[in-house]
Protein backbone atom coordinates (compact mmCIF):
# COMPACT_ATOMS: atom_id res chain seq x y z
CA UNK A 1 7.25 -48.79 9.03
CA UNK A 2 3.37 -48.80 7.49
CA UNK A 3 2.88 -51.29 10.52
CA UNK A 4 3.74 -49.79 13.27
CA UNK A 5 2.13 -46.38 12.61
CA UNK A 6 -1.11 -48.36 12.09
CA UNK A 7 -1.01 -49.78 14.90
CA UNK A 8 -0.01 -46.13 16.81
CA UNK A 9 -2.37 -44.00 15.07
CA UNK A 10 -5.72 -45.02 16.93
CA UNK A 11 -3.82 -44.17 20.20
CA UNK A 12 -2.82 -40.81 18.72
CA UNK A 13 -4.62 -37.22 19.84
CA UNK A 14 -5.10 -34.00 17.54
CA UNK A 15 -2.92 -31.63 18.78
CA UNK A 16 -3.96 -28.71 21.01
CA UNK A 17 -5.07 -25.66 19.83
CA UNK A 18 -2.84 -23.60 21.76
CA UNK A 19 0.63 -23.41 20.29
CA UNK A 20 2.80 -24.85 21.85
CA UNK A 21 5.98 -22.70 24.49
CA UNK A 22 9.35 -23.52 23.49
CA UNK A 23 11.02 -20.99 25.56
CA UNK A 24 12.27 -21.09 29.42
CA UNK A 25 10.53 -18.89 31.87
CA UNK A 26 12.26 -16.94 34.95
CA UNK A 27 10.51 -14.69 37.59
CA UNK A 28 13.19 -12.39 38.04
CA UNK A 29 13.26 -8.92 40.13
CA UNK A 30 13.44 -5.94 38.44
CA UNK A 31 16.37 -3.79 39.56
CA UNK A 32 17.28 0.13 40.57
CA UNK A 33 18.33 1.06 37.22
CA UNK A 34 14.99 -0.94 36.02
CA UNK A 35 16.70 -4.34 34.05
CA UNK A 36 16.21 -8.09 34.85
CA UNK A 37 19.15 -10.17 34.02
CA UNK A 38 19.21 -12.93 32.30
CA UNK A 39 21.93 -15.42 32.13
CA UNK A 40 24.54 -12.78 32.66
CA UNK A 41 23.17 -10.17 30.66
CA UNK A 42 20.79 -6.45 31.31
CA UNK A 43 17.77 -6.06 29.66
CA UNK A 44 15.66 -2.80 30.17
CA UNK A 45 12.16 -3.12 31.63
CA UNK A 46 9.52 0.44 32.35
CA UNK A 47 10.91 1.74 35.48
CA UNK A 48 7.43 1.71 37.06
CA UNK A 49 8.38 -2.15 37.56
CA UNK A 50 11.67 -1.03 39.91
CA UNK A 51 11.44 -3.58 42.89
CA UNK A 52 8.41 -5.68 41.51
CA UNK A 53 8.70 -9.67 39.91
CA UNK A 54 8.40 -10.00 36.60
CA UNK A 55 8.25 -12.86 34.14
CA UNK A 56 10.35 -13.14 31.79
CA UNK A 57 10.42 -16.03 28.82
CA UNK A 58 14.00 -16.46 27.13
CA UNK A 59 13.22 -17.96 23.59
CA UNK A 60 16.38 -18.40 21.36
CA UNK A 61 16.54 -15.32 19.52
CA UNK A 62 14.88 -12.79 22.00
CA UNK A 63 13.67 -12.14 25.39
CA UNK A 64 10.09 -11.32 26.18
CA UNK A 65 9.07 -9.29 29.70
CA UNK A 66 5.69 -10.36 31.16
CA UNK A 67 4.29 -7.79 33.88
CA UNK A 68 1.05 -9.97 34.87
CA UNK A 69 -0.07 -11.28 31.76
CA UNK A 70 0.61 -8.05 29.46
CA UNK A 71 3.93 -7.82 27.73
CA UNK A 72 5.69 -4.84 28.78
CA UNK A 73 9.08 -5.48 27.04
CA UNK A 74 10.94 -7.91 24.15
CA UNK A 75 14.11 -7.46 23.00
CA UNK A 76 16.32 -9.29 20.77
CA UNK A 77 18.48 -11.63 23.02
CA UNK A 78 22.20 -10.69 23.54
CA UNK A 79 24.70 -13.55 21.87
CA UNK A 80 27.48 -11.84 24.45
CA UNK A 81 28.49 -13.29 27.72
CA UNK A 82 29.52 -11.39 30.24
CA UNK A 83 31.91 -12.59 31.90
CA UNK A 84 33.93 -10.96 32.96
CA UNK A 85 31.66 -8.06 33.55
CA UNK A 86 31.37 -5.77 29.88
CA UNK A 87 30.94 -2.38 29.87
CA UNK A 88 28.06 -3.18 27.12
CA UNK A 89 24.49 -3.75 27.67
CA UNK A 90 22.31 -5.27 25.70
CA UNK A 91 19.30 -3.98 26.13
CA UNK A 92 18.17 -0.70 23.36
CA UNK A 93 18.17 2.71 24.77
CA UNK A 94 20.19 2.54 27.06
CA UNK A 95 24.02 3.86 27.79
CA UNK A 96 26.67 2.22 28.41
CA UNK A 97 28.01 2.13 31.83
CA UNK A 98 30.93 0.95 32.98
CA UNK A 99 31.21 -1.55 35.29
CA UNK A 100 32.77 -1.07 38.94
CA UNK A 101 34.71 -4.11 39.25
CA UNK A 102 38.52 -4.34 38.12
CA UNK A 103 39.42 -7.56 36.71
CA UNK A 104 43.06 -8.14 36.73
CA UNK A 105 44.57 -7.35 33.49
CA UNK A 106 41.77 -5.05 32.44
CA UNK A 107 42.42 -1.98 30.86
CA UNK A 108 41.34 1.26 32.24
């Protein structure tokens, strides 16, 4: 194995000093009640950003909201799916609401 990384390592590069983005970005639309979802969840944005694009980078354990280039929200990402529609969100600070669809079977 000595061999072949001598013979690699003149063709390698240092790496760049920028670290490096391991999440997925969306440009999503923020909503009336002033969320983005994200794969079938809510999460909570300022609600000066009703009706404008926003950025939004999912990482693996949380959610980070990009208005421009300034951060204007991060929350920790919701493990739920919802689907069927929950009566939960996951976004902090905000109440539940429940959701106007009626699934067959669902309780009331």
């Amino acid at each position: 194995m000595g061999e072949y990384f001598a013979a690699e390592q003149p063709l390698l590069r240092p790496l760049p000093q920028e670290p490096f983005e391991t999440g997925r970005l969306f440009s999503l639309r923020v909503d009336r009640y002033a969320q983005v979802s994200v794969r079938t969840n809510r999460y909570s944005v300022p609600v000066r950003l009703i009706g404008r694009t926003v950025r939004v980078m999912l990482h693996a354990s949380e959610v980070v909201v990009y208005d421009s280039r300034v951060e204007v929200a991060r929350h920790e990402r919701c493990p739920c799916m919802s689907t069927p529609p929950s009566t939960k969100l996951c976004a902090p600070l905000l109440r539940p609401r429940r959701c106007p669809v009626r699934w067959p079977g669902a309780g009331s």
